[in-house]
N, C-alpha and C. Protein backbone atom coordinates (compact mmCIF):
# COMPACT_ATOMS: atom_id res chain seq x y z
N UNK A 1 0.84 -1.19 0.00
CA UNK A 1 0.00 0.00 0.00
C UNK A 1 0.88 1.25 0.00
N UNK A 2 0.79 1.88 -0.71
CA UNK A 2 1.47 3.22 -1.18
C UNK A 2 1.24 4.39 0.27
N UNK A 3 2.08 4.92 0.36
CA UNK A 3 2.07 5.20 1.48
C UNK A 3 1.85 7.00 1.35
N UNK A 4 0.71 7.94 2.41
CA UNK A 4 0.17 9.05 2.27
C UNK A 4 1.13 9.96 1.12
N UNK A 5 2.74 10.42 1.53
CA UNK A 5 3.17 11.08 1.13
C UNK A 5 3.43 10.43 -0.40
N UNK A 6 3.83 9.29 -0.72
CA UNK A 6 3.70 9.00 -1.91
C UNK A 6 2.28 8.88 -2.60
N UNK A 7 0.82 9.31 -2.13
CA UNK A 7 -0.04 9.54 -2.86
C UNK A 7 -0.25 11.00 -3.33
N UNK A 8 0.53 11.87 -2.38
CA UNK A 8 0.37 13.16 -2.40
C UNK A 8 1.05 13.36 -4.12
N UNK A 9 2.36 12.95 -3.83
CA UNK A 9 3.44 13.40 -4.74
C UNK A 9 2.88 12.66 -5.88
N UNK A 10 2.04 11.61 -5.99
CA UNK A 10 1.47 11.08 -7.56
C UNK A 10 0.35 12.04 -7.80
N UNK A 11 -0.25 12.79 -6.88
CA UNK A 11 -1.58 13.60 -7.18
C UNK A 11 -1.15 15.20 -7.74
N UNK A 12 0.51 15.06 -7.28
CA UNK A 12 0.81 16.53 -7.54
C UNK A 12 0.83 16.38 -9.24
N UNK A 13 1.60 15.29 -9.75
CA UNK A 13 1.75 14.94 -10.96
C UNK A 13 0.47 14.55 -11.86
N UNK A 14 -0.88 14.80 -10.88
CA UNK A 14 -1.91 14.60 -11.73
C UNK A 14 -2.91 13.58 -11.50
N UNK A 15 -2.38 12.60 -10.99
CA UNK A 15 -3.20 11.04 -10.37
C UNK A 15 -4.74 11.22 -9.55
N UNK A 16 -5.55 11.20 -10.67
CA UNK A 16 -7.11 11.13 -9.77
C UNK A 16 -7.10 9.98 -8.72
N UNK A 17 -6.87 9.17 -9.20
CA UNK A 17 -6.67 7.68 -8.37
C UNK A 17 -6.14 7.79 -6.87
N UNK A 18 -4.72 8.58 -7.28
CA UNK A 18 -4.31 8.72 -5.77
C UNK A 18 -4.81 9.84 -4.88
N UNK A 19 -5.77 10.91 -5.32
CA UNK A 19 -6.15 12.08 -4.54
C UNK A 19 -7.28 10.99 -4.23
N UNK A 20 -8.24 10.25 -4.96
CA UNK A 20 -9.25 9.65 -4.58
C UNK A 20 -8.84 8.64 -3.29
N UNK A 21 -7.98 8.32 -3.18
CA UNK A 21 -7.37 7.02 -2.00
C UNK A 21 -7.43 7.95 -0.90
N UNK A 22 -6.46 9.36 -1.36
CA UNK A 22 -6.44 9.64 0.08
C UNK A 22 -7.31 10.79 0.75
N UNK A 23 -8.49 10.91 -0.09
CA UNK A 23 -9.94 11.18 0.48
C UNK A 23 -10.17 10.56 1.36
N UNK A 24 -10.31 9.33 0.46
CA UNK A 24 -10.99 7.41 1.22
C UNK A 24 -10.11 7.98 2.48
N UNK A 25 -8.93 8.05 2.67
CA UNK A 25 -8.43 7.88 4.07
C UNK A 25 -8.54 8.94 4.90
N UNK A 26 -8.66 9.82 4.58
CA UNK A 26 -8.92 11.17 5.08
C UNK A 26 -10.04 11.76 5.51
N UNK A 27 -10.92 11.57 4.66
CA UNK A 27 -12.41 12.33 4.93
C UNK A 27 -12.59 11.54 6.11
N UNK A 28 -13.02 10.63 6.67
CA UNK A 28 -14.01 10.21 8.27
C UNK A 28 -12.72 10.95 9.18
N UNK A 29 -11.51 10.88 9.19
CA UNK A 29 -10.85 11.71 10.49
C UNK A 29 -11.18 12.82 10.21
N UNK A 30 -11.20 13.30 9.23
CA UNK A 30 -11.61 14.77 9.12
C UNK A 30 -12.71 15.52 9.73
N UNK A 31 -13.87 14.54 9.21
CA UNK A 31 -15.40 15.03 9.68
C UNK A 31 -15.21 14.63 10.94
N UNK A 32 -14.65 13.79 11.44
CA UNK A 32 -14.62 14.01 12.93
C UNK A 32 -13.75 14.77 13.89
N UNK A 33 -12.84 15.07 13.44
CA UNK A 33 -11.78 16.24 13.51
C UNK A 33 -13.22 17.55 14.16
N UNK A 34 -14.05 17.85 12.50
CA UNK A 34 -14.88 18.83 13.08
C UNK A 34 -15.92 18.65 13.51
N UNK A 35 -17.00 17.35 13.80
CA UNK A 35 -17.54 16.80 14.53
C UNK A 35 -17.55 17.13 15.61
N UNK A 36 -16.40 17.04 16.28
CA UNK A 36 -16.52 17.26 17.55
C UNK A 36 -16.61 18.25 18.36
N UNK A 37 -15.80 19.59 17.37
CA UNK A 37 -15.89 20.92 17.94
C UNK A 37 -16.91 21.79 17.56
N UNK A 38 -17.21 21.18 16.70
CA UNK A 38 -18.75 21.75 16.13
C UNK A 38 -20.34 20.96 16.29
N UNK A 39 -20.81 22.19 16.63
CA UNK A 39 -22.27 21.33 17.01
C UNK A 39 -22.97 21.25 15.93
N UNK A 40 -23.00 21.62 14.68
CA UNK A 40 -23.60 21.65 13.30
C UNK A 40 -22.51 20.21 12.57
N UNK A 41 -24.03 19.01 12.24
CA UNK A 41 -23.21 18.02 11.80
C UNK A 41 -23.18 18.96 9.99
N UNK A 42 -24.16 19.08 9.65
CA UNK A 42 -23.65 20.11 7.98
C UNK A 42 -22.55 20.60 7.68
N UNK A 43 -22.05 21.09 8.94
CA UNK A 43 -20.62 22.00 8.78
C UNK A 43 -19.74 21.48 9.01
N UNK A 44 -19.66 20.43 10.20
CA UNK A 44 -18.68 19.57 10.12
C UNK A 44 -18.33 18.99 8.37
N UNK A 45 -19.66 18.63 7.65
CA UNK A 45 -19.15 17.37 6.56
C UNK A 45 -19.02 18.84 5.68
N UNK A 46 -19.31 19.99 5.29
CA UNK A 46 -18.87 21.24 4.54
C UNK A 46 -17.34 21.35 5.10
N UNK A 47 -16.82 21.16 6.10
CA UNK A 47 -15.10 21.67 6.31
C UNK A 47 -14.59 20.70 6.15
N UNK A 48 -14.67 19.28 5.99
CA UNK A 48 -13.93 18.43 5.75
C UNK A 48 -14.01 18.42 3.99
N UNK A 49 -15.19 18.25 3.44
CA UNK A 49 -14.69 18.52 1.91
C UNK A 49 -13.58 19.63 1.82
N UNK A 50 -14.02 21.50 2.25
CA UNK A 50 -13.29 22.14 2.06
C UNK A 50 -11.42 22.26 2.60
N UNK A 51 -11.59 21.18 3.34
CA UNK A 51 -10.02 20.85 3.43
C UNK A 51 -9.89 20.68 2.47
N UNK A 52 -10.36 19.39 1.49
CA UNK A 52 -9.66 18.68 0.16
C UNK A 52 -9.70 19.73 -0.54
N UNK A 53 -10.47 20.77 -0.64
CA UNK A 53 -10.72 21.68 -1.89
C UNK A 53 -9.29 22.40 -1.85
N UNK A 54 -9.38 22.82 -0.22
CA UNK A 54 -7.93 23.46 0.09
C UNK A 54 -6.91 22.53 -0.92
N UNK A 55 -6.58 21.49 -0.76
CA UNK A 55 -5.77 20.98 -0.68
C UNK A 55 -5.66 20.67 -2.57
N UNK A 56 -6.56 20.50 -3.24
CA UNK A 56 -6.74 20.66 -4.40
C UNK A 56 -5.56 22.21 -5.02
N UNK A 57 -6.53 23.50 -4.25
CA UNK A 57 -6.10 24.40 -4.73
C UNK A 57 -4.69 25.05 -4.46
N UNK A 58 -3.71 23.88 -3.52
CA UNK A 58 -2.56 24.67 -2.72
C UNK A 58 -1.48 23.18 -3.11
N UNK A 59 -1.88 22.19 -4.39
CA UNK A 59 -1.20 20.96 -4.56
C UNK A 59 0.59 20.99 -4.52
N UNK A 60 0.91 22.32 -5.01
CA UNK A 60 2.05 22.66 -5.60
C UNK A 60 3.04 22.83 -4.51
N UNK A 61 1.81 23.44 -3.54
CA UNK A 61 2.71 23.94 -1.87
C UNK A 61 3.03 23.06 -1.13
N UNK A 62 2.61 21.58 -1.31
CA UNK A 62 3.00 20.79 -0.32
C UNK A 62 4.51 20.19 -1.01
N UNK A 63 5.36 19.89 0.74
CA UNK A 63 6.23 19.83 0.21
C UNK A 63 6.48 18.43 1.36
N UNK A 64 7.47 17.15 0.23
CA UNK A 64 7.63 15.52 1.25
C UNK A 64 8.48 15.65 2.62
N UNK A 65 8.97 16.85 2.71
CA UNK A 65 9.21 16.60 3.91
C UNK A 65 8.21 17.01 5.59
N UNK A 66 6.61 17.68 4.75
CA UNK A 66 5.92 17.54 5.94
C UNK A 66 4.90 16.39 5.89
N UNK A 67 4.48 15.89 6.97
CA UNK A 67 3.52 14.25 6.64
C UNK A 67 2.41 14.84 6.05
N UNK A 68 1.74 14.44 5.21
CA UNK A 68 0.71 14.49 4.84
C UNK A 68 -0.38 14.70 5.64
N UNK A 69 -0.62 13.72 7.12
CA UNK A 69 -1.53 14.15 7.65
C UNK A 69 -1.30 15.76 8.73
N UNK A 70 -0.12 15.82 9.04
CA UNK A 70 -0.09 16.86 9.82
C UNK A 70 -0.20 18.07 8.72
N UNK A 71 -0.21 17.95 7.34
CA UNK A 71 -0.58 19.16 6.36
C UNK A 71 -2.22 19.25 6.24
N UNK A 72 -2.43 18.26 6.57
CA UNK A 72 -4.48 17.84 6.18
C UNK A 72 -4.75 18.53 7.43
N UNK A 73 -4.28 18.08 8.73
CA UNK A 73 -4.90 18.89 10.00
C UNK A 73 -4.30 20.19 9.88
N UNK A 74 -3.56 21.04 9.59
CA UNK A 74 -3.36 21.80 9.46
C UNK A 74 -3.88 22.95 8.74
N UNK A 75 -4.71 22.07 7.85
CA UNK A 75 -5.65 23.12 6.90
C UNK A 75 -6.94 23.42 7.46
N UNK A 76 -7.05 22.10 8.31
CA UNK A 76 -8.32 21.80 9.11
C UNK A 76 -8.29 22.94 10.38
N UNK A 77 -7.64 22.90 11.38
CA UNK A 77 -7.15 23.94 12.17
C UNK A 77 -7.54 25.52 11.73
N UNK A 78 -7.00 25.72 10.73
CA UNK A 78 -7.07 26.97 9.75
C UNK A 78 -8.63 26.64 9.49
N UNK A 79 -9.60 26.43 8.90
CA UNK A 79 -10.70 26.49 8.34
C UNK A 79 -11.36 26.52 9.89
N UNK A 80 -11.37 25.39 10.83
CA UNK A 80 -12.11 25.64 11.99
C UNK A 80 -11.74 27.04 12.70
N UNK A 81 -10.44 27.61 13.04
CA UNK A 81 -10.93 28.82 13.46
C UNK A 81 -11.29 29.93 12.76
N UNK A 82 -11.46 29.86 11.46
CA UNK A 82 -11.90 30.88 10.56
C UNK A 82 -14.02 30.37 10.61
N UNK A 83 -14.01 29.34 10.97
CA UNK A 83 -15.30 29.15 10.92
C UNK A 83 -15.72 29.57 12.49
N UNK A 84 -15.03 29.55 13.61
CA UNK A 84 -15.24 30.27 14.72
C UNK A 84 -15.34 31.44 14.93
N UNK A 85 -14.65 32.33 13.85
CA UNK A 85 -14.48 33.46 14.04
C UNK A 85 -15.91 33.89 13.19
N UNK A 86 -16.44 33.44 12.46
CA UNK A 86 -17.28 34.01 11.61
C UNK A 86 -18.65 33.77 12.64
N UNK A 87 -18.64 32.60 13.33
CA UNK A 87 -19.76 32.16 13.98
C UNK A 87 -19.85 33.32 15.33
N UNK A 88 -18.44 33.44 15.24
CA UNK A 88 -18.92 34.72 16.94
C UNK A 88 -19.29 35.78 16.07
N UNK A 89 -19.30 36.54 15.12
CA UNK A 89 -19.28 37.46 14.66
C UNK A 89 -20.75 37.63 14.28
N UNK A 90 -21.52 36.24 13.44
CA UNK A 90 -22.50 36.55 12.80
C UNK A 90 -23.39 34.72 13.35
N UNK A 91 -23.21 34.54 14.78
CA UNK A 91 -24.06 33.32 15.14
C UNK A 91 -25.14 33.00 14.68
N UNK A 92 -25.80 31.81 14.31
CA UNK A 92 -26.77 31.22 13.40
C UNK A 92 -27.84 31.44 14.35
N UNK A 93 -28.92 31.94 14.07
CA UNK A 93 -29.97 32.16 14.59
C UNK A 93 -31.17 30.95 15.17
N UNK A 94 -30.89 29.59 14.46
CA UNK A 94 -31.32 28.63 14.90
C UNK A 94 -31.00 27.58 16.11
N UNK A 95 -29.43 28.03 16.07
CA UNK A 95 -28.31 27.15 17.01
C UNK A 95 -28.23 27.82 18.08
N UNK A 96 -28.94 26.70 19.15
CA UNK A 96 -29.30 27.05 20.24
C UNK A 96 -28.19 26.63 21.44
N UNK A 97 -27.34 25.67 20.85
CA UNK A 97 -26.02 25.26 21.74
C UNK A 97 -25.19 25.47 20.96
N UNK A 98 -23.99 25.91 21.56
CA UNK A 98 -22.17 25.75 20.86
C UNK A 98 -21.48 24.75 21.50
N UNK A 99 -22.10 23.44 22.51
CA UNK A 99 -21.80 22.52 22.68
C UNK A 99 -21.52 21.36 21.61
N UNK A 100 -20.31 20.85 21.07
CA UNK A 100 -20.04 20.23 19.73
C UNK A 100 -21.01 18.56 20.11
N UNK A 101 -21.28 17.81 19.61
CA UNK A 101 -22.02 16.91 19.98
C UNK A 101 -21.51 15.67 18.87
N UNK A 102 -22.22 14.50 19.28
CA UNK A 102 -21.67 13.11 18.78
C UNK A 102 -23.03 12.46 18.21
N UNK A 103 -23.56 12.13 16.69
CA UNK A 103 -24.19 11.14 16.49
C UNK A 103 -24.14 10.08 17.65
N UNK A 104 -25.13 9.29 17.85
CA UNK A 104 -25.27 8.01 18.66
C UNK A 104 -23.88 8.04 19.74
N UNK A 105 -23.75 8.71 20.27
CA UNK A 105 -22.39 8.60 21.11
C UNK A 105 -23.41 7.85 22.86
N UNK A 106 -22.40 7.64 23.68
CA UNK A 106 -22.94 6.79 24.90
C UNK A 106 -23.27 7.81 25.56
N UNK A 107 -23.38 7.74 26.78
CA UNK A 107 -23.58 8.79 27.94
C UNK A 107 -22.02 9.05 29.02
N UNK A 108 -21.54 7.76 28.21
CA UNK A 108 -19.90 8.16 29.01
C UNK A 108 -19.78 9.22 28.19
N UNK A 109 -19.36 8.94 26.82
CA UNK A 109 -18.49 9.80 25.71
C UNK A 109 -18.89 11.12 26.15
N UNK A 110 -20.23 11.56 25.87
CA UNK A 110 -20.80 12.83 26.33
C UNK A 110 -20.75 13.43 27.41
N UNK A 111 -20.71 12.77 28.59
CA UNK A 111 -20.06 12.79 29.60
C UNK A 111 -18.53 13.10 29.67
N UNK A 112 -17.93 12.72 29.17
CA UNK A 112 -16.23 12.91 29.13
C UNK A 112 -16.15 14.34 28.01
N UNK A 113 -17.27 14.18 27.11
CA UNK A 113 -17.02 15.54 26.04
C UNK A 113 -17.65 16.68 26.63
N UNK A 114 -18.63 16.68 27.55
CA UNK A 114 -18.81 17.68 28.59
C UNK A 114 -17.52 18.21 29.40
N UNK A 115 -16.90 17.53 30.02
CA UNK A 115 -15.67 17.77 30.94
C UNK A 115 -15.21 18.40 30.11
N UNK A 116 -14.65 17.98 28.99
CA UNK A 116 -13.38 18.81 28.01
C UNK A 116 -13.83 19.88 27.67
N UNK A 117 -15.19 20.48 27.69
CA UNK A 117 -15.38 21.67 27.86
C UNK A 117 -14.77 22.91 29.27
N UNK A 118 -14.73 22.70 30.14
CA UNK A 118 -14.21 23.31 31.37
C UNK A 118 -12.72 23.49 31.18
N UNK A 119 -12.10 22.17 30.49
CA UNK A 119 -10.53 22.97 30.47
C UNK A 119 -10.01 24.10 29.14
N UNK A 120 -8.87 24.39 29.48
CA UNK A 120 -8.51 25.85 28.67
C UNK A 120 -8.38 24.96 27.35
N UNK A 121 -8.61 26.44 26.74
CA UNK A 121 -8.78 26.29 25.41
C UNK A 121 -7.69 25.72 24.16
N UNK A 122 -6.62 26.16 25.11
CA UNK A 122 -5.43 25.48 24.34
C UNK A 122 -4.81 24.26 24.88
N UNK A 123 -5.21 24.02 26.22
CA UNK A 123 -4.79 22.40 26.45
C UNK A 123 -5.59 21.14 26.07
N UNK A 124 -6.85 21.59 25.77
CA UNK A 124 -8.26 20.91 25.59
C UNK A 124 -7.36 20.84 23.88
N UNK A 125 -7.21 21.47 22.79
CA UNK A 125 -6.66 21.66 21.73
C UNK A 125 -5.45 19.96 22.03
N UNK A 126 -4.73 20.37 22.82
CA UNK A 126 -3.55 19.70 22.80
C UNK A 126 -3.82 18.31 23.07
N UNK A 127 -4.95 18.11 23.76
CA UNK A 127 -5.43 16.65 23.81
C UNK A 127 -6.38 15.87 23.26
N UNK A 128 -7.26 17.48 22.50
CA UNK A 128 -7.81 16.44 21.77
C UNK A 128 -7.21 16.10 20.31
N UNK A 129 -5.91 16.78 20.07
CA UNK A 129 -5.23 16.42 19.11
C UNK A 129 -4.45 15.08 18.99
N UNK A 130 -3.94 14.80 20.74
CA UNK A 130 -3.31 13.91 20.81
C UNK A 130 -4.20 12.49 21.07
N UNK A 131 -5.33 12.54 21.49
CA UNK A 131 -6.13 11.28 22.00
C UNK A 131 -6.82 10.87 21.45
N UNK A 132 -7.46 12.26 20.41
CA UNK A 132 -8.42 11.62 19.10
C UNK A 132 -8.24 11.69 18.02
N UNK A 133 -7.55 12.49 17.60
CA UNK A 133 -6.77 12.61 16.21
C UNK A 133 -5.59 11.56 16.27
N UNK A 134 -4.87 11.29 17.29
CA UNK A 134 -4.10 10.51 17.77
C UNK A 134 -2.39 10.74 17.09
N UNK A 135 -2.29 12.45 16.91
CA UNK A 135 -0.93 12.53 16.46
C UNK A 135 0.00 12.60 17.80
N UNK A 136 1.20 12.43 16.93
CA UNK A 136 2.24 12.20 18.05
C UNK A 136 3.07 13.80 18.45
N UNK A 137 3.48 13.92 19.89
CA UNK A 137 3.89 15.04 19.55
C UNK A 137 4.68 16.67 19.17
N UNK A 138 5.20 15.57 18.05
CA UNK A 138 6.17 16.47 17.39
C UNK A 138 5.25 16.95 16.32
N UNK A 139 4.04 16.35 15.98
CA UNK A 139 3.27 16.72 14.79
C UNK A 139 2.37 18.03 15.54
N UNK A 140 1.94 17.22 16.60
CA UNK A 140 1.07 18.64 17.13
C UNK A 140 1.71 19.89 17.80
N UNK A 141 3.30 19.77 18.08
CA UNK A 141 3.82 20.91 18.51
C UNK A 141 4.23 21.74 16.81
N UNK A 142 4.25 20.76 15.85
CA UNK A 142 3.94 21.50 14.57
C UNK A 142 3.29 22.08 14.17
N UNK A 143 2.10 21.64 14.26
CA UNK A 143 0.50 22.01 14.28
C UNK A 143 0.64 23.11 14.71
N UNK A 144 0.71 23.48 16.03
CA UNK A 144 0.49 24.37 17.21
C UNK A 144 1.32 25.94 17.20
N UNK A 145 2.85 25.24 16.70
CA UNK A 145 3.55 26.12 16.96
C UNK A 145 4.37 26.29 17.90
N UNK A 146 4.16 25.67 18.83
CA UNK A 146 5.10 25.91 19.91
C UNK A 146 6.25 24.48 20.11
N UNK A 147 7.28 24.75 21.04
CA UNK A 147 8.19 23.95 21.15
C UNK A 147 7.50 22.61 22.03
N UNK A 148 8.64 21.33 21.46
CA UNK A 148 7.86 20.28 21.97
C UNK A 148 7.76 19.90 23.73
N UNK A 149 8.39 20.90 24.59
CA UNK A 149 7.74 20.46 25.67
C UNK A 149 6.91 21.38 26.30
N UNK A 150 6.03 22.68 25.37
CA UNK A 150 5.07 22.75 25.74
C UNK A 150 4.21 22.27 25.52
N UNK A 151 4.32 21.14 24.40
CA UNK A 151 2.97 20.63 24.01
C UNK A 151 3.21 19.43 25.17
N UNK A 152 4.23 18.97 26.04
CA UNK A 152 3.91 18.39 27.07
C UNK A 152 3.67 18.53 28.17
N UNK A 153 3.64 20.07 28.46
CA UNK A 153 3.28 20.68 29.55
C UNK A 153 1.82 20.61 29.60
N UNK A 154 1.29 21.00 28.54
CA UNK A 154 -0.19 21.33 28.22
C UNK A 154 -0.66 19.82 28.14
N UNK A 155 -0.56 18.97 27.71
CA UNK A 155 -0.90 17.80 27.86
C UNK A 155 -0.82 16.99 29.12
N UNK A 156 0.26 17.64 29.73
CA UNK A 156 -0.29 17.06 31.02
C UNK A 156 -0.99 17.34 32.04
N UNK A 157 -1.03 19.01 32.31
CA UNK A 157 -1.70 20.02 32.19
C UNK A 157 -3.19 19.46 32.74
N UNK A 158 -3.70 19.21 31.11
CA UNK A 158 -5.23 19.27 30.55
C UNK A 158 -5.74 17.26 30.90
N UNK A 159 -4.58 16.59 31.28
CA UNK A 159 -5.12 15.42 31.45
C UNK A 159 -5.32 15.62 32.80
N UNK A 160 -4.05 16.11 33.99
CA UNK A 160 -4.60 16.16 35.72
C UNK A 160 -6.01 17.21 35.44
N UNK A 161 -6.42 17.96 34.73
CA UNK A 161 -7.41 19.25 35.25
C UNK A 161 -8.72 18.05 34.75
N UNK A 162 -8.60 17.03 33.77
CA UNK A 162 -9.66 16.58 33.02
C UNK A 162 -9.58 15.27 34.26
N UNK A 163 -8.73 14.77 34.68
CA UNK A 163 -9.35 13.53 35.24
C UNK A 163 -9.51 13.99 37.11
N UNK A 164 -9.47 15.78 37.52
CA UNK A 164 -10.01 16.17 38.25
C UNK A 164 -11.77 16.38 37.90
N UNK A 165 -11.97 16.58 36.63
CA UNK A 165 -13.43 16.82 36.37
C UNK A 165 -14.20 15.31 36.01
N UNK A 166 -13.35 14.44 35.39
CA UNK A 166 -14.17 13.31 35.60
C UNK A 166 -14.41 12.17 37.35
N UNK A 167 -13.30 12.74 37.87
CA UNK A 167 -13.37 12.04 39.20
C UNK A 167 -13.62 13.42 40.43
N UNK A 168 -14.84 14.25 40.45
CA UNK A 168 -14.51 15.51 41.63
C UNK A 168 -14.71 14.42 43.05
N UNK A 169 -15.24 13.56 43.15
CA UNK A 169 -15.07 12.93 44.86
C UNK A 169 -13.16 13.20 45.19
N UNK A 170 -12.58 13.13 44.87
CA UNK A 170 -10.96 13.91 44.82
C UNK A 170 -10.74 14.94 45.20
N UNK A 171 -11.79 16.22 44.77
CA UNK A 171 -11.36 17.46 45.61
C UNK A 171 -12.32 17.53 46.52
N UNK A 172 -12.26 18.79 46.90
CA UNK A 172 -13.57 18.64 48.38
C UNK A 172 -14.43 20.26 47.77
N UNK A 173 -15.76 20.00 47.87
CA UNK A 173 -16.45 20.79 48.40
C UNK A 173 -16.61 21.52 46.51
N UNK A 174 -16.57 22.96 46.87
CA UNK A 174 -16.44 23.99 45.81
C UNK A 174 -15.04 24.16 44.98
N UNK A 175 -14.62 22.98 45.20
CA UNK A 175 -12.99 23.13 44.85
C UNK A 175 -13.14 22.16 43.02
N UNK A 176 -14.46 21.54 43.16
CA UNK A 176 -14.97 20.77 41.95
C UNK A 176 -14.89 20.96 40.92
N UNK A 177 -14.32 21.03 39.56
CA UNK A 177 -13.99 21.54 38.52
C UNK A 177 -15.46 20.78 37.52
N UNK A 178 -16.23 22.28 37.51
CA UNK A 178 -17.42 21.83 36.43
C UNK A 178 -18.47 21.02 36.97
N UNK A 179 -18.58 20.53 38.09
CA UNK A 179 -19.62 19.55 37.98
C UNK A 179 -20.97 19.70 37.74
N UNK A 180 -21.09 21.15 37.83
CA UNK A 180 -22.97 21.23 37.25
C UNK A 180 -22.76 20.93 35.73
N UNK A 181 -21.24 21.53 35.08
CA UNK A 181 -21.78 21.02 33.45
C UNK A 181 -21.50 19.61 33.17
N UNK A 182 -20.80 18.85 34.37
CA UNK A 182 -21.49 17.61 33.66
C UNK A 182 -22.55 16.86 33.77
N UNK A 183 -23.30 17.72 34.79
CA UNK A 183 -24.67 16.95 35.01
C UNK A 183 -25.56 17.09 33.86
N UNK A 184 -25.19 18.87 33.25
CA UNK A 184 -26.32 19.60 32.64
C UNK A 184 -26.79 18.59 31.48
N UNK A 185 -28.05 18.58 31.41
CA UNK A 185 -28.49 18.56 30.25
C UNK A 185 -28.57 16.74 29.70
N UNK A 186 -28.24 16.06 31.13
CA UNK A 186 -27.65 14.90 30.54
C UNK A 186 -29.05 13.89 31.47
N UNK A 187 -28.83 12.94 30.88
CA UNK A 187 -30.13 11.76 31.43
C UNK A 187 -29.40 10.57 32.16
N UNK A 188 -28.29 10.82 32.41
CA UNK A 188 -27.51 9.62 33.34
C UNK A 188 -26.43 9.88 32.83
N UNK A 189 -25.59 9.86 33.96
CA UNK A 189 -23.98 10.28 34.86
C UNK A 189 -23.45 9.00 35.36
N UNK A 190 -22.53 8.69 34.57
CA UNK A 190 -21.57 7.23 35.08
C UNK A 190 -21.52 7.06 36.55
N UNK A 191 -21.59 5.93 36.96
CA UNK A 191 -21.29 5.61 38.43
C UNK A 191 -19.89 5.43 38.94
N UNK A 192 -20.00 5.42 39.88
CA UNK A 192 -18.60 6.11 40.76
C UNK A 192 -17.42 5.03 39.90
N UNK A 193 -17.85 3.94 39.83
CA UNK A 193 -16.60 3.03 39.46
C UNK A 193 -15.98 3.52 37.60
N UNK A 194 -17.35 3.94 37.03
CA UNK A 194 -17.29 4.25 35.66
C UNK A 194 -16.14 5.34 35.87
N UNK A 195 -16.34 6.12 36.43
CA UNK A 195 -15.74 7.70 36.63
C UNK A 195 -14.40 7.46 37.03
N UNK A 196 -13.85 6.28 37.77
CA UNK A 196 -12.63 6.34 38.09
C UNK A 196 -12.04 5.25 37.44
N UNK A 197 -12.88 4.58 36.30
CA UNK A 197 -12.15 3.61 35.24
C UNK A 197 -11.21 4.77 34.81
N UNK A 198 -12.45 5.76 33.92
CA UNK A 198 -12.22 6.67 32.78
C UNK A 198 -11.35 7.61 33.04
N UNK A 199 -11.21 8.42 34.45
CA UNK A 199 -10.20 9.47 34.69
C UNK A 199 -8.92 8.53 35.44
N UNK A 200 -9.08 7.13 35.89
CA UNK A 200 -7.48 6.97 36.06
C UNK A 200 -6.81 6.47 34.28
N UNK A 201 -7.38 6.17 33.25
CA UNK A 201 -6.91 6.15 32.24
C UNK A 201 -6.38 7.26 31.69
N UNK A 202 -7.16 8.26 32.22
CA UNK A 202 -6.69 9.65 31.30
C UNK A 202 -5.41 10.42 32.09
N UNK A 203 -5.38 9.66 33.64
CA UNK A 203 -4.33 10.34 34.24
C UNK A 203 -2.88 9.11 33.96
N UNK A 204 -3.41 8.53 33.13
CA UNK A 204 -2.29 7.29 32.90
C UNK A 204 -1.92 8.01 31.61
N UNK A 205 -2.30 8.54 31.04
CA UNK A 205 -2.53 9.16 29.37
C UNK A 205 -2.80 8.18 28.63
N UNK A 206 -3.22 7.38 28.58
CA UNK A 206 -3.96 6.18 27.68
C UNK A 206 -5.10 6.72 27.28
N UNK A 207 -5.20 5.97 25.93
CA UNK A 207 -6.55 6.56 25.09
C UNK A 207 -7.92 5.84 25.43
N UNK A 208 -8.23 7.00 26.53
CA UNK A 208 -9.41 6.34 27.47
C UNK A 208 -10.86 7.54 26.60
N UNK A 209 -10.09 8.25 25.70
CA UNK A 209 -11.63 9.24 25.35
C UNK A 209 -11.54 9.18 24.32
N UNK A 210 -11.08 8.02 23.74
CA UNK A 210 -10.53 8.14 22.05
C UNK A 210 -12.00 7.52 20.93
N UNK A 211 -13.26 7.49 22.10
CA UNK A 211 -14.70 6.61 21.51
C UNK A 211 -15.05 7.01 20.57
C-alpha cells in the first residue's frame, strides 16, 4: 500500500486515483476532527470537503518533507478557526447550543465531552489532538507552533485538570472543577466506578476518550 506522502506526490503529478485514495483515508478523520468541535453536523461534513478543496487548490505547496496528515490537520485547524471566528461574529440564529455533539455517542463519551469543555482552550486543543486525532507530539507541537515540551506541559496540564473533572469525589467541596456542566443537560452520569475507570486512564494518558 502506497504510502500518504507517496499519494500526495502522484496527485501533484496529476493522479485522480491517488487524490481519490487519500480522500478514502482522510475524509471520516476529518469530519470528525470537526464533529466534535462543532455542534452543526452540515458544517462539520462542509469543512472536511473544504479541506480537500484546500488541498486541491494549494497541490504545488506541499512539500515531502511535511507528513501528509499533519498538512491535512493543518488546513483543518485553519478552516475551523476561521469558521469560529465568523460564527462569533454573525451566530446562526437557529443554534441554540455551541456545545459540539456526537451522532449516537454513549452517555460516558458525552459525559467525558462535557468535561473537556471546562478545560482551557489550548490544552483541551492539545489533547484532543493527541487522543483523538491521535498525532504524536512532534506533529502537534507542529500544528500548534510551539516547542515540543510545551505541548507536554499542556498535555499534562489538561489530562490532571480533566481527570479532576471526571473524578470531583478527589477534591472537596467547591474546589470541583465543572460539575454542574457535567450533570447539565444529561439523562444519566456514570457511576462512581465508571468515573474512576475513565479518569485513572486519562491520568495514565492512555486513550481512554478516544470513543
Amino acid at each position: 500500500m502506497s504510502s500518504d506522502e507517496a499519494l500526495m506526490i502522484e496527485f501533484q503529478r496529476g493522479s485522480r486515483e491517488a487524490f481519490a485514495e487519500l480522500f478514502g483515508r482522510y475524509y471520516g478523520p476529518l469530519y470528525g476532527f470537526f464533529r466534535r468541535r462543532l455542534a452543526s453536523q452540515e458544517r462539520a461534513e462542509d469543512l472536511a470537503q473544504e479541506t480537500f478543496l484546500a488541498v486541491i487548490r494549494a497541490t504545488s505547496r506541499y512539500e515531502p518533507r511535511s507528513l501528509v496528515r499533519t498538512y491535512l490537520y493543518g488546513i483543518a485547524l485553519k478552516l475551523l478557526a476561521e469558521e469560529r471566528r465568523r460564527r462569533l461574529k454573525d451566530p446562526p440564529a437557529s443554534e441554540t447550543s455551541p456545545e459540539p455533539v456526537t451522532d449516537d455517542a454513549s452517555d460516558t463519551v458525552l459525559w467525558v465531552r462535557q468535561a473537556l469543555e471546562n478545560l482551557d482552550a489550548r490544552d483541551r486543543e492539545v489533547l484532543m489532538l493527541r487522543e483523538y486525532e491521535q498525532l504524536s507530539y512532534g506533529e502537534i507541537a507542529q500544528l500548534m507552533r510551539v516547542p515540543l515540551n510545551t505541548v507536554r506541559s499542556r498535555l499534562f496540564r489538561a489530562r490532571i485538570a480533566l481527570k479532576d473533572c471526571l473524578q470531583p469525589e478527589s477534591k472537596s467541596g467547591d474546589a470541583s472543577l465543572g460539575q454542574d456542566a457535567l450533570d447539565k443537560d444529561a439523562s444519566h452520569t456514570p457511576d462512581e466506578n465508571e468515573r474512576k475507570t475513565v479518569a485513572t486512564k486519562i491520568g495514565a494518558g492512555e486513550e481512554g476518550i478516544s470513543q
